[in-house]
PDB file of N, CA and C in Angstrom:
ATOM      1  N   UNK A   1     -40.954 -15.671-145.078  1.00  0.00           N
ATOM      2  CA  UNK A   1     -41.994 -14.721-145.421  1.00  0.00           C
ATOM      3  C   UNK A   1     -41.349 -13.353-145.643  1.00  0.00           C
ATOM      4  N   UNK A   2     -41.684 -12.563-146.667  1.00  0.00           N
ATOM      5  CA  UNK A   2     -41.087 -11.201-147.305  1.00  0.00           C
ATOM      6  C   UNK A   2     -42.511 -10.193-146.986  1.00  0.00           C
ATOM      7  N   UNK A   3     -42.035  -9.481-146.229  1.00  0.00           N
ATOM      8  CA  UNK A   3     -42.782  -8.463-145.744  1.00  0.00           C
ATOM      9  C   UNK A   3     -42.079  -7.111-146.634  1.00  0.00           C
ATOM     10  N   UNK A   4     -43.195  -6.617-147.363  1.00  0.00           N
ATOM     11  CA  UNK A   4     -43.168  -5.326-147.982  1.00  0.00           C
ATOM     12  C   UNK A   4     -44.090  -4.346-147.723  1.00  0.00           C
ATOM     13  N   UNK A   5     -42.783  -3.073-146.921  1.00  0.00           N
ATOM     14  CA  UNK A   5     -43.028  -1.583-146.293  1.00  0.00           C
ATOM     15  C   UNK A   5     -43.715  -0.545-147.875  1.00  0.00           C
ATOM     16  N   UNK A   6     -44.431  -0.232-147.481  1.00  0.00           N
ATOM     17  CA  UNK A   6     -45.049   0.878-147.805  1.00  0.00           C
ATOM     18  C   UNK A   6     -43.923   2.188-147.659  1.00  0.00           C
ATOM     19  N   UNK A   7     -42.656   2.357-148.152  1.00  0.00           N
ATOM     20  CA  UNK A   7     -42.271   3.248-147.898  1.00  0.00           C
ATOM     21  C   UNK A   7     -42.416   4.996-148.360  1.00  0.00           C
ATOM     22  N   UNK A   8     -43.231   5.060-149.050  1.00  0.00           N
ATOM     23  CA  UNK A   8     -43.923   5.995-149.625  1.00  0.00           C
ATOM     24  C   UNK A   8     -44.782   6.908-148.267  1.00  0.00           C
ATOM     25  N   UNK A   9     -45.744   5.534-148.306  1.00  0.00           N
ATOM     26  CA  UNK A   9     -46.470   6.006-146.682  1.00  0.00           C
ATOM     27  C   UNK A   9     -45.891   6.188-145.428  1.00  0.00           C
ATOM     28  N   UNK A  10     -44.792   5.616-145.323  1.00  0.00           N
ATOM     29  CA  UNK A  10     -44.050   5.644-144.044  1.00  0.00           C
ATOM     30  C   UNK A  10     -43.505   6.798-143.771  1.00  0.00           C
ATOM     31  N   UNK A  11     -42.376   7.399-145.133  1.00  0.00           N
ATOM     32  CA  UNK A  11     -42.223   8.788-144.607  1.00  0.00           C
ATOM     33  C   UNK A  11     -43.045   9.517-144.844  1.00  0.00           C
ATOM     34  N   UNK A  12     -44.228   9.481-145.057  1.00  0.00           N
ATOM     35  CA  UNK A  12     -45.781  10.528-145.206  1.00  0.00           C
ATOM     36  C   UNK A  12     -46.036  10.717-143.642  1.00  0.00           C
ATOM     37  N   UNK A  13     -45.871   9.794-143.019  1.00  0.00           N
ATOM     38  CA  UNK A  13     -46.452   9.102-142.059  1.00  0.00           C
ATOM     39  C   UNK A  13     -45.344  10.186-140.484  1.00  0.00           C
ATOM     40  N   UNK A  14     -44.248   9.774-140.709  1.00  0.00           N
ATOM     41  CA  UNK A  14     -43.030  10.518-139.968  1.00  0.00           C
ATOM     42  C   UNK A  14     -42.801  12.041-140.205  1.00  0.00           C
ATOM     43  N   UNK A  15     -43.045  12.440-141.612  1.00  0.00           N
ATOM     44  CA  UNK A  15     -43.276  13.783-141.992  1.00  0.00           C
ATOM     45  C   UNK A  15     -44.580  14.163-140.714  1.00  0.00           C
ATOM     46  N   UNK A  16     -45.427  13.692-141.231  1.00  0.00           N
ATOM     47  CA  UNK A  16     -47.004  14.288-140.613  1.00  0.00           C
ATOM     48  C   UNK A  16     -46.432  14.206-138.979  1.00  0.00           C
ATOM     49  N   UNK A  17     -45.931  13.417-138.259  1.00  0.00           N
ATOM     50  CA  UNK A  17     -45.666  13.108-137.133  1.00  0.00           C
ATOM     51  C   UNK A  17     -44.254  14.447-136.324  1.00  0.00           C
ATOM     52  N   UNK A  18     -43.632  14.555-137.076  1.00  0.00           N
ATOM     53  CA  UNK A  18     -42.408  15.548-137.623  1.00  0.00           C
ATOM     54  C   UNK A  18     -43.215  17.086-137.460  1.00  0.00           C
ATOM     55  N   UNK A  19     -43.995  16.982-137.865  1.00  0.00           N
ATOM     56  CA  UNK A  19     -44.525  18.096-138.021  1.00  0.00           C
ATOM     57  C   UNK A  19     -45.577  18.657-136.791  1.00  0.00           C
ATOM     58  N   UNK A  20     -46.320  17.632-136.587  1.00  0.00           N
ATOM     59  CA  UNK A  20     -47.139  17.469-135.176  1.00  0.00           C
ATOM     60  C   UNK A  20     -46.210  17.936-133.941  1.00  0.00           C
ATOM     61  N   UNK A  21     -45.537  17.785-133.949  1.00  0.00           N
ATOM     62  CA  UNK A  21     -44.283  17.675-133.056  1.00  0.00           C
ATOM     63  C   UNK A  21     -43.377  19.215-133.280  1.00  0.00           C
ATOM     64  N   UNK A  22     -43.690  19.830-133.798  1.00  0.00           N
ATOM     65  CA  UNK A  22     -42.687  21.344-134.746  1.00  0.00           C
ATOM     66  C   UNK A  22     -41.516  21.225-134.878  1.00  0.00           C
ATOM     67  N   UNK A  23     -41.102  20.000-135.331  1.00  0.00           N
ATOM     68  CA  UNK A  23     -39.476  19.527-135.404  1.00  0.00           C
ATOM     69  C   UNK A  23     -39.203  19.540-136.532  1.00  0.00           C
ATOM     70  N   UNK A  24     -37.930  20.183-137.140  1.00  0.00           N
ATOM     71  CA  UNK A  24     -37.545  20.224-138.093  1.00  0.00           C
ATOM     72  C   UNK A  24     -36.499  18.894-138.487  1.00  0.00           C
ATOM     73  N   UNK A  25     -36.360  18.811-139.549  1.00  0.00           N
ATOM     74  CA  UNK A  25     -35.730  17.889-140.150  1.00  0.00           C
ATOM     75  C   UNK A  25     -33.875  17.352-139.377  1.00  0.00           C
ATOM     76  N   UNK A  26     -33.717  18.768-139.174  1.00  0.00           N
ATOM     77  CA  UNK A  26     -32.229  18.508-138.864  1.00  0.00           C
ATOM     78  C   UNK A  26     -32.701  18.307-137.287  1.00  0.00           C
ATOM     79  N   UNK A  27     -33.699  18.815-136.009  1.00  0.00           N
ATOM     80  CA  UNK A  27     -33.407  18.500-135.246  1.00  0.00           C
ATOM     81  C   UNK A  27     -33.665  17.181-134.817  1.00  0.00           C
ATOM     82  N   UNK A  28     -35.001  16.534-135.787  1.00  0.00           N
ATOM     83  CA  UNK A  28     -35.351  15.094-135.397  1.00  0.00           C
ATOM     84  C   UNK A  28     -33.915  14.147-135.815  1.00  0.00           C
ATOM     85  N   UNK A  29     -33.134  14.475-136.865  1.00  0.00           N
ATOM     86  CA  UNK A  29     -31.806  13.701-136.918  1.00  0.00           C
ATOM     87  C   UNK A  29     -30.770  14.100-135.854  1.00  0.00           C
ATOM     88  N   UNK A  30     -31.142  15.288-135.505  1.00  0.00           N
ATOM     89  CA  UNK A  30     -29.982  15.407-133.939  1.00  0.00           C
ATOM     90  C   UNK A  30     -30.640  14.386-133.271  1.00  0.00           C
ATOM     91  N   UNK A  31     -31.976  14.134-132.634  1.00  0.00           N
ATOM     92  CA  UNK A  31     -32.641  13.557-131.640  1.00  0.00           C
ATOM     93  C   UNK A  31     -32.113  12.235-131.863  1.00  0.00           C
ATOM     94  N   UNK A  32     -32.233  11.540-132.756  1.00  0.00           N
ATOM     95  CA  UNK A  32     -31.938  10.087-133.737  1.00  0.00           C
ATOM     96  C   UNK A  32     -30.570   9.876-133.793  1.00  0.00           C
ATOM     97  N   UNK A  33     -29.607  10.495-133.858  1.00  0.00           N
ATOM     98  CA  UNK A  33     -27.906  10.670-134.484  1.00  0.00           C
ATOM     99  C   UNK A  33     -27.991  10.333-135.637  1.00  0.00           C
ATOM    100  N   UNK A  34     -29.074  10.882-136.687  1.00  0.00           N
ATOM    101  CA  UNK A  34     -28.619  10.697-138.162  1.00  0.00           C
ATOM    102  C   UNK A  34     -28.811  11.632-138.762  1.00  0.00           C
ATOM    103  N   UNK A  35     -28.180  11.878-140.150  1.00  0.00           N
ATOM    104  CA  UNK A  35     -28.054  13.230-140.587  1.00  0.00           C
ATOM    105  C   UNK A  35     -29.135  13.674-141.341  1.00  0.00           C
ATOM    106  N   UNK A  36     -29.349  15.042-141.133  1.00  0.00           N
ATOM    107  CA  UNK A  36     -30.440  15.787-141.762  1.00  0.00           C
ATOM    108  C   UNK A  36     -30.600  15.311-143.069  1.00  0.00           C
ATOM    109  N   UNK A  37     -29.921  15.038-143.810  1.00  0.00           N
ATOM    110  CA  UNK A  37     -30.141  14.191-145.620  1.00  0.00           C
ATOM    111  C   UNK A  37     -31.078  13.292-145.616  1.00  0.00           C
ATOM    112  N   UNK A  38     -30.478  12.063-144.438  1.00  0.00           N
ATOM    113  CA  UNK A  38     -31.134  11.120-143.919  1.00  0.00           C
ATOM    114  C   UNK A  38     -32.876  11.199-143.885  1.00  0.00           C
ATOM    115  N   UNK A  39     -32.887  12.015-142.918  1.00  0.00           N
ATOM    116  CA  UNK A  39     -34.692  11.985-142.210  1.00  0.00           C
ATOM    117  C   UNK A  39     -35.227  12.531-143.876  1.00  0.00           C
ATOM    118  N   UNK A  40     -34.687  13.312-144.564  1.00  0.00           N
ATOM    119  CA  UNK A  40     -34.896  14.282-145.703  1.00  0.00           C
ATOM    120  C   UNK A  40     -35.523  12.924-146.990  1.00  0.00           C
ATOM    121  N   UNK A  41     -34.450  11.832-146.302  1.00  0.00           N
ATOM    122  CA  UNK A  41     -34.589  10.904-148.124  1.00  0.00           C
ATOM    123  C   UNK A  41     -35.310   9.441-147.415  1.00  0.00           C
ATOM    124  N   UNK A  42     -35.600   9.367-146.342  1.00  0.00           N
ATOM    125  CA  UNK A  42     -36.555   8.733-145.819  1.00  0.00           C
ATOM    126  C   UNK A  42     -37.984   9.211-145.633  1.00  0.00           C
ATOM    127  N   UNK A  43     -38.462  10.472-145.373  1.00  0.00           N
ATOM    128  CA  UNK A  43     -39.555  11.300-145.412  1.00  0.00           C
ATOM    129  C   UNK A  43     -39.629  11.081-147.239  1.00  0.00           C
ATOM    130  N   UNK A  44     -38.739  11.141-148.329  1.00  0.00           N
ATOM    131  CA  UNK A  44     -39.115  11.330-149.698  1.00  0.00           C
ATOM    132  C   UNK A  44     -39.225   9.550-150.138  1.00  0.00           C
ATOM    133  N   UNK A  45     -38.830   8.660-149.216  1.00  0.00           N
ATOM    134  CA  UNK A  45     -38.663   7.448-149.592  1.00  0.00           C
ATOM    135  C   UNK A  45     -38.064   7.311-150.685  1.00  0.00           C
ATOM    136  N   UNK A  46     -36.823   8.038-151.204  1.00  0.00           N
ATOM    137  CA  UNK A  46     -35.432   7.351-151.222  1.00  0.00           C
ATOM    138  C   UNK A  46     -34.434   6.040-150.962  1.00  0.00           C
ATOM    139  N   UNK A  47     -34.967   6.063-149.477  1.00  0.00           N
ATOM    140  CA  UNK A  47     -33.684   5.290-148.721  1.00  0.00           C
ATOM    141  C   UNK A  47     -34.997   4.545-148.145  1.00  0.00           C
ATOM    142  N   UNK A  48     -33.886   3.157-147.720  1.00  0.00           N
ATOM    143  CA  UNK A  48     -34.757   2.451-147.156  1.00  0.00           C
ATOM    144  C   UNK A  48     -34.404   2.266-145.788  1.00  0.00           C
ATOM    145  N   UNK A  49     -35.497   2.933-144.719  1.00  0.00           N
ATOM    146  CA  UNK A  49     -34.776   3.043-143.126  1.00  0.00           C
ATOM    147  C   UNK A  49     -34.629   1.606-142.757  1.00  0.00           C
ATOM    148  N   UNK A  50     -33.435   1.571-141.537  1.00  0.00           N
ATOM    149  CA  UNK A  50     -33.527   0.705-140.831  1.00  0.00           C
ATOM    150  C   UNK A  50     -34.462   0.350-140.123  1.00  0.00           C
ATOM    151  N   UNK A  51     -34.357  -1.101-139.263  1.00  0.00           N
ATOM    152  CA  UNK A  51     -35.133  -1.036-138.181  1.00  0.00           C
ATOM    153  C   UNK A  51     -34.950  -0.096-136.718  1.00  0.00           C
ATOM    154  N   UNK A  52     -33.471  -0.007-136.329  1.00  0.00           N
ATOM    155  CA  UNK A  52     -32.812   0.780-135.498  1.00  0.00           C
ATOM    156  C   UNK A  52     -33.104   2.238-135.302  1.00  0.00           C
ATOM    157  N   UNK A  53     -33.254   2.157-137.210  1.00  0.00           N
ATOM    158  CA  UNK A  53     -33.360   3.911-137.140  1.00  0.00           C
ATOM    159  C   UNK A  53     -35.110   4.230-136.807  1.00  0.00           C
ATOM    160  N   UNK A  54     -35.758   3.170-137.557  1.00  0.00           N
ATOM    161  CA  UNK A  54     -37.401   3.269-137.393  1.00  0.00           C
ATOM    162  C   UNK A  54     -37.240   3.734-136.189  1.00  0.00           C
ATOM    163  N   UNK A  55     -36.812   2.505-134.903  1.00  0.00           N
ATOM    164  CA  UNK A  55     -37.434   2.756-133.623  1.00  0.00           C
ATOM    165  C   UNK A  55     -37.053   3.902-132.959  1.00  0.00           C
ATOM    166  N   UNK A  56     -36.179   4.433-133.161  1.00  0.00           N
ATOM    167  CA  UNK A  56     -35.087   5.246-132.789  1.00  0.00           C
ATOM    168  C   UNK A  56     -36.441   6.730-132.830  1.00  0.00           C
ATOM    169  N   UNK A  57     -36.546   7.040-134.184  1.00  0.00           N
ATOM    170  CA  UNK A  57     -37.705   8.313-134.948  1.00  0.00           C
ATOM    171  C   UNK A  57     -39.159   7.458-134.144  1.00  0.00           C
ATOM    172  N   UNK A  58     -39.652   6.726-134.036  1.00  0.00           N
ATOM    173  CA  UNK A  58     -41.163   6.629-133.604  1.00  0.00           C
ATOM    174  C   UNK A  58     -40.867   7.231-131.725  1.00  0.00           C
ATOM    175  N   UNK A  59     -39.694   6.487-131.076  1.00  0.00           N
ATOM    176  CA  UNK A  59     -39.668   7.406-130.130  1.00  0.00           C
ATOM    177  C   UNK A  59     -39.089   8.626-129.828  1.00  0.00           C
ATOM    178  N   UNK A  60     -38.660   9.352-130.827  1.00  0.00           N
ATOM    179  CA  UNK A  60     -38.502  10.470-130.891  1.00  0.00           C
ATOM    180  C   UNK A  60     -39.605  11.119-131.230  1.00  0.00           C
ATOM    181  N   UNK A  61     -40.692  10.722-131.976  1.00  0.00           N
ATOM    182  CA  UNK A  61     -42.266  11.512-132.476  1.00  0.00           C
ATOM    183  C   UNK A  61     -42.913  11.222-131.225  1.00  0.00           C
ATOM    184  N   UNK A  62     -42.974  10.382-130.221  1.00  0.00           N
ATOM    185  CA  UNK A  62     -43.586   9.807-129.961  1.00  0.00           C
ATOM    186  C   UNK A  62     -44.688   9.184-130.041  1.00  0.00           C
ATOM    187  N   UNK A  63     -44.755   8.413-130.874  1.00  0.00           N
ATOM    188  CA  UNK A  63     -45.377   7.643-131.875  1.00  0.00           C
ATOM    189  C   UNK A  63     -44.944   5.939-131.083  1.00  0.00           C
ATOM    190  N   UNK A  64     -45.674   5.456-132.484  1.00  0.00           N
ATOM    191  CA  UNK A  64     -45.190   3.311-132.048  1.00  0.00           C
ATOM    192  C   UNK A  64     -45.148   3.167-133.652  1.00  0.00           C
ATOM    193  N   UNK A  65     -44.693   2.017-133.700  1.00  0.00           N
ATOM    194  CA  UNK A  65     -43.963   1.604-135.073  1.00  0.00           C
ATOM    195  C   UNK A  65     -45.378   1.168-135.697  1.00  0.00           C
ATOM    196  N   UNK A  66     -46.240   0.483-134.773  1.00  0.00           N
ATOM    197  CA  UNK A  66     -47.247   0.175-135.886  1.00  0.00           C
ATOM    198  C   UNK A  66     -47.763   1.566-136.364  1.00  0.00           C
ATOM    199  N   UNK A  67     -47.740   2.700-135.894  1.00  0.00           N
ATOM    200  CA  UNK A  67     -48.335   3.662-136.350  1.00  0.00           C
ATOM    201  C   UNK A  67     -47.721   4.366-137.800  1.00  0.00           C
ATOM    202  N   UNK A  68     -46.677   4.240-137.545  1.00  0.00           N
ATOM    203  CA  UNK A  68     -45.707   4.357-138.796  1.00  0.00           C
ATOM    204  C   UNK A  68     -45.989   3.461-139.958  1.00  0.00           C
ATOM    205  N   UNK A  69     -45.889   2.273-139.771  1.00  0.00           N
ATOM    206  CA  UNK A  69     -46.096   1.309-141.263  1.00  0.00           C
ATOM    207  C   UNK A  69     -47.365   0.787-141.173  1.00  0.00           C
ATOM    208  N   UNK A  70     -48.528   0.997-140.493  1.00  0.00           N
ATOM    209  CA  UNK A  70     -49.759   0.747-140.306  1.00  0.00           C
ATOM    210  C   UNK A  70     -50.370   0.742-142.066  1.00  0.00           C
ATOM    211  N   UNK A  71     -49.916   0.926-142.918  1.00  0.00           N
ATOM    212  CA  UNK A  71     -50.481   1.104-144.541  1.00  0.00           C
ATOM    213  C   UNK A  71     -49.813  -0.456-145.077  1.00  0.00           C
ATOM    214  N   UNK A  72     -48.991  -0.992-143.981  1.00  0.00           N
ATOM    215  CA  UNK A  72     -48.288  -2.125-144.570  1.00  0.00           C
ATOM    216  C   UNK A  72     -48.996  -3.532-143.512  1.00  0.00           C
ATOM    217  N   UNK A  73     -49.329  -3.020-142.564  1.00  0.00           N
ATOM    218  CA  UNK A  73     -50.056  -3.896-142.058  1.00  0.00           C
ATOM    219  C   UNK A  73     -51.741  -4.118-142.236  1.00  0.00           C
ATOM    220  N   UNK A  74     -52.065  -5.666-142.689  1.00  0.00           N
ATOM    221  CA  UNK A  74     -53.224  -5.730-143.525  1.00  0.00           C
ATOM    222  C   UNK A  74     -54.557  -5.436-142.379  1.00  0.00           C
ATOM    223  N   UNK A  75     -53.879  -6.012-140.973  1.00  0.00           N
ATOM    224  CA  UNK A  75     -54.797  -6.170-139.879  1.00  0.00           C
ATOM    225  C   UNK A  75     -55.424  -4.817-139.257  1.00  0.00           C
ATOM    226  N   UNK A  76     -54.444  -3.770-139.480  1.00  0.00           N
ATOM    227  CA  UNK A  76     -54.008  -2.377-139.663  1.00  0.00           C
ATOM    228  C   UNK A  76     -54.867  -1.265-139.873  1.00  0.00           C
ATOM    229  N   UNK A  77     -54.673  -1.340-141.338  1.00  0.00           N
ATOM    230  CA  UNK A  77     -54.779  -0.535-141.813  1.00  0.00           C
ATOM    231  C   UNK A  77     -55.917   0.029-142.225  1.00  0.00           C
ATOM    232  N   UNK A  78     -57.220  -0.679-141.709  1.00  0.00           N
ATOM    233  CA  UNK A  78     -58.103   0.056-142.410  1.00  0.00           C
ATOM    234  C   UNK A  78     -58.664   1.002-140.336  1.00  0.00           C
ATOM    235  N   UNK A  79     -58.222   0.452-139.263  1.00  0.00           N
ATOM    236  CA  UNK A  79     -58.393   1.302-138.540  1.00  0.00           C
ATOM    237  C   UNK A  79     -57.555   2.674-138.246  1.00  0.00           C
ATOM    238  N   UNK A  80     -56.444   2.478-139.050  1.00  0.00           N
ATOM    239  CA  UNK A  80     -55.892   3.809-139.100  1.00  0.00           C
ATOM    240  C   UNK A  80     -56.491   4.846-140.378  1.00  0.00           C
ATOM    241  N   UNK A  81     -57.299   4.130-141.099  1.00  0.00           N
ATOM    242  CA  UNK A  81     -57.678   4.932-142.334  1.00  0.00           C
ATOM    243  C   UNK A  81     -58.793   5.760-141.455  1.00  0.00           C
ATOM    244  N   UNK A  82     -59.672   4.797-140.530  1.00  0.00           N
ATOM    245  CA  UNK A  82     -60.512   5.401-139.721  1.00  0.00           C
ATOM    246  C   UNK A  82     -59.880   6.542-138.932  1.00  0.00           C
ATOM    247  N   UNK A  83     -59.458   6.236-138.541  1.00  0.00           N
ATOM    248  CA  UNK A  83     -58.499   7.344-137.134  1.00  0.00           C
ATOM    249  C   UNK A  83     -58.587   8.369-137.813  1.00  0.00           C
ATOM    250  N   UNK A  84     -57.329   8.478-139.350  1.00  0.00           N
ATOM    251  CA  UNK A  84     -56.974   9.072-140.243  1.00  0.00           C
ATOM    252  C   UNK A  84     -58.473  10.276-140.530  1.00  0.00           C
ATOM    253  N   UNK A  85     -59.356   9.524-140.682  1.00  0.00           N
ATOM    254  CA  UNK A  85     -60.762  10.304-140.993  1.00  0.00           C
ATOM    255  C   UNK A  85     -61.475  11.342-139.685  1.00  0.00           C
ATOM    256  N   UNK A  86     -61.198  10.772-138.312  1.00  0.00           N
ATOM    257  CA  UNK A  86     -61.556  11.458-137.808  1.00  0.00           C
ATOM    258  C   UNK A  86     -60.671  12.633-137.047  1.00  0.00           C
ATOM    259  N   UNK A  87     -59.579  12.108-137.099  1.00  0.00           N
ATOM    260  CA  UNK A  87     -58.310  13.469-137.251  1.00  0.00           C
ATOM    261  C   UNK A  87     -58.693  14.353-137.763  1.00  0.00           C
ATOM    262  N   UNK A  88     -59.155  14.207-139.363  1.00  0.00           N
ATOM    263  CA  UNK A  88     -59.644  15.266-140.282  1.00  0.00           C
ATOM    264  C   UNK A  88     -60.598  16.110-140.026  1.00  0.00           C
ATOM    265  N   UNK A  89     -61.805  15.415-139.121  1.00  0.00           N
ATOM    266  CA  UNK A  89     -62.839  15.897-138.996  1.00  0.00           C
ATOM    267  C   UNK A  89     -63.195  16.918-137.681  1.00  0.00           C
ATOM    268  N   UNK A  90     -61.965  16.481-136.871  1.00  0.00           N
ATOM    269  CA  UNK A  90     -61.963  17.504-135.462  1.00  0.00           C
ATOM    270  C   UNK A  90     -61.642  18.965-135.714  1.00  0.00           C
ATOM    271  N   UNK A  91     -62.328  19.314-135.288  1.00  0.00           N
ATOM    272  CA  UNK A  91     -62.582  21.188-135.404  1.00  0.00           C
ATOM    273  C   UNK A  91     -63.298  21.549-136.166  1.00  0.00           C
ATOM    274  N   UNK A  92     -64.098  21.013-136.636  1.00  0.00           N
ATOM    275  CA  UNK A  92     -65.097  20.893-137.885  1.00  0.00           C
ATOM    276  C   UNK A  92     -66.355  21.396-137.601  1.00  0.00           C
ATOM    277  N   UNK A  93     -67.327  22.152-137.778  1.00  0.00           N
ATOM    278  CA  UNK A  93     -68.044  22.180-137.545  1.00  0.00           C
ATOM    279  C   UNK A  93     -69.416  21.451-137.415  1.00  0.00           C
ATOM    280  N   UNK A  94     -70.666  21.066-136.712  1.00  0.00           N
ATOM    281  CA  UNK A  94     -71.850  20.113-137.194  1.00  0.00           C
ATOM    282  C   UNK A  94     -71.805  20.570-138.724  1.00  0.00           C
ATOM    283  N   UNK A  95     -72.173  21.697-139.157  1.00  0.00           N
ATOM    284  CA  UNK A  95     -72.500  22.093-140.892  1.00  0.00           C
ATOM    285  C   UNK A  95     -71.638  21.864-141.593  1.00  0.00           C
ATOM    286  N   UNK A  96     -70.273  22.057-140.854  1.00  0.00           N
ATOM    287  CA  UNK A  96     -68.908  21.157-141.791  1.00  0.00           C
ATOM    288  C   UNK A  96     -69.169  19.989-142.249  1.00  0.00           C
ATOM    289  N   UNK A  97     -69.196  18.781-140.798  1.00  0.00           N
ATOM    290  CA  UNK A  97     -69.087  17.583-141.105  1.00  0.00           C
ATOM    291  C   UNK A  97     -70.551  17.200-141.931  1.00  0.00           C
ATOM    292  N   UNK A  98     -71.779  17.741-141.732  1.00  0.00           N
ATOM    293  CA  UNK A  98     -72.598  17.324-142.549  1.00  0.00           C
ATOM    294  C   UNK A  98     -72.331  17.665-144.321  1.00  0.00           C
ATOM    295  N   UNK A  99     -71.657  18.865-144.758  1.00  0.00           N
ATOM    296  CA  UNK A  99     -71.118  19.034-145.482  1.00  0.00           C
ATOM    297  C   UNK A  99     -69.846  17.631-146.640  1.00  0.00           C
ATOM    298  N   UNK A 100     -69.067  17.609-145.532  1.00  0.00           N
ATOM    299  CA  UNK A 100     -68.162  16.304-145.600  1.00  0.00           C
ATOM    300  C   UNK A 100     -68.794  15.084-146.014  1.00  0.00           C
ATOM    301  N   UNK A 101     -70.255  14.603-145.237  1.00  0.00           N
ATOM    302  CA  UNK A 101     -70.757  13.547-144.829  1.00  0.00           C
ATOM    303  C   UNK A 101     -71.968  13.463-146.205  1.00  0.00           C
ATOM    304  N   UNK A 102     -72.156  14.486-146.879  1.00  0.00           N
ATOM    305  CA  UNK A 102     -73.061  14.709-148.121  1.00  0.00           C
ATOM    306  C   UNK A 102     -71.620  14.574-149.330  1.00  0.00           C
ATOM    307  N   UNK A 103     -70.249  14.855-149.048  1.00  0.00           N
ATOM    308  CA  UNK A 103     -69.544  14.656-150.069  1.00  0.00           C
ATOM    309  C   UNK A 103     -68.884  13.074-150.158  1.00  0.00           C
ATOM    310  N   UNK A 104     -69.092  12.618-148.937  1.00  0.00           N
ATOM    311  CA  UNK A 104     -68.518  10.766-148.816  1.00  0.00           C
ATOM    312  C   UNK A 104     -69.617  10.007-150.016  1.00  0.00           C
ATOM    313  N   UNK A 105     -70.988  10.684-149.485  1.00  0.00           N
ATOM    314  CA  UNK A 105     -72.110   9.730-149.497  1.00  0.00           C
ATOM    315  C   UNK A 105     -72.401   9.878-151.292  1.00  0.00           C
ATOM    316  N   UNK A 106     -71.967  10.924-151.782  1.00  0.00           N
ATOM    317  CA  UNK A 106     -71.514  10.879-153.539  1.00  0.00           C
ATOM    318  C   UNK A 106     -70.449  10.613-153.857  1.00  0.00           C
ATOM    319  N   UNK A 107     -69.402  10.823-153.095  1.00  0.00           N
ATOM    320  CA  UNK A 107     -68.463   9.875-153.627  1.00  0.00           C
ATOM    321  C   UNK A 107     -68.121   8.620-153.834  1.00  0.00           C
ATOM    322  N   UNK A 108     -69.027   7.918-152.886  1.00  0.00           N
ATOM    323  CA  UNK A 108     -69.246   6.705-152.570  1.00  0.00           C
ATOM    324  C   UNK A 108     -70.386   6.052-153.820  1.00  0.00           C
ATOM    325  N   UNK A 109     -71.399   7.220-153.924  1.00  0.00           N
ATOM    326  CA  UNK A 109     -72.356   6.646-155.025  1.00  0.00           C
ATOM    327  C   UNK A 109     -71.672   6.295-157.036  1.00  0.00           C
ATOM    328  N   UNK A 110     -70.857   7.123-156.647  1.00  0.00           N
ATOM    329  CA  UNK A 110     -70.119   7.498-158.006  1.00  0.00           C
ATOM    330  C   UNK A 110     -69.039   6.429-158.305  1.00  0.00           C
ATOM    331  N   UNK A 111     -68.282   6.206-157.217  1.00  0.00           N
ATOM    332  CA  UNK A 111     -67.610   4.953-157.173  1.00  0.00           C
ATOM    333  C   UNK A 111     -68.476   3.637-157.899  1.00  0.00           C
ATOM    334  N   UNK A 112     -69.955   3.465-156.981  1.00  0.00           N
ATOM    335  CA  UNK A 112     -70.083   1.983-157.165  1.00  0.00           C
ATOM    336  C   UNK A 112     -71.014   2.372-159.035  1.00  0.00           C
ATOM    337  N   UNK A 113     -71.297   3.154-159.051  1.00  0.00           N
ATOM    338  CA  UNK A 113     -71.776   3.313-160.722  1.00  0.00           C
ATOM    339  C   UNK A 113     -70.859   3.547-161.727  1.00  0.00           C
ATOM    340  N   UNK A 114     -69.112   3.599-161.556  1.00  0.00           N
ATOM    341  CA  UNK A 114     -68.537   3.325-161.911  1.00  0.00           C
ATOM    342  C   UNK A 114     -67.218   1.583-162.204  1.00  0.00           C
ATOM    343  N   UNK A 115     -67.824   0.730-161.728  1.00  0.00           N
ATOM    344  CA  UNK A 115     -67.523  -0.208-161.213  1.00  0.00           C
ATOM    345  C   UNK A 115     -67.551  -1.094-162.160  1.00  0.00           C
TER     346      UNK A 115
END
C-alpha cells in the first residue's frame, strides 16, 4: 500500500505550528539538528521530510504527527477541518461569528446552485 503525504499541507501545517510556538526557522532546526534550509524547503514543500525528521519537529512544536499530515489522513481530516474552523472563530465576537455564520450559510448556498 502507497500512502501519499500532502506535503504542501504538511509544511502549512509546521509553519502554523512554528509560529504558534515564536520559533524561528533556524531555531526549530537547532531544536531538530537540521539546517535552517532544511525546515525552510520542507515548510515550502520542496523536500520530502523524513520520518525521523517528522517526529523529531512534531515534538519540538509540540504537536503529534497525526496533527501534521491529518490532510493525508482520510479518517482525519475532516475533524481537523473542524478544529481548523473553530480555531478561527475564538476571539470572535457573538456579532462576529453570526457575521461568519451568515457568510458559510451563502457560501454554502452558492456552491450547491453551482453544481
Amino acid at each position: 500500500m502507497h500512502i501519499e503525504l500532502n506535503y504542501n499541507k504538511l509544511g502549512q501545517r509546521i509553519k502554523e505550528q512554528r509560529l504558534k510556538n515564536h520559533l524561528t526557522q533556524e531555531k526549530l532546526g537547532e531544536i531538530v539538528n537540521v539546517a535552517t534550509s532544511n525546515i525552510s524547503h520542507i515548510e515550502r514543500a520542496t523536500t520530502q521530510v523524513s520520518l525521523s525528521s517528522l517526529v523529531k519537529i512534531a515534538n519540538a512544536l509540540g504537536t503529534t504527527l497525526d496533527q501534521l499530515v491529518s490532510d493525508s489522513l482520510n479518517s482525519t481530516a475532516e475533524i481537523y477541518i473542524e478544529q481548523d474552523i473553530s480555531n478561527l472563530l475564538q476571539g470572535c465576537s457573538l456579532s462576529e461569528k453570526q457575521i461568519i455564520k451568515d457568510i458559510i450559510i451563502a457560501t454554502k448556498k452558492t456552491l450547491k446552485e453551482h453544481r
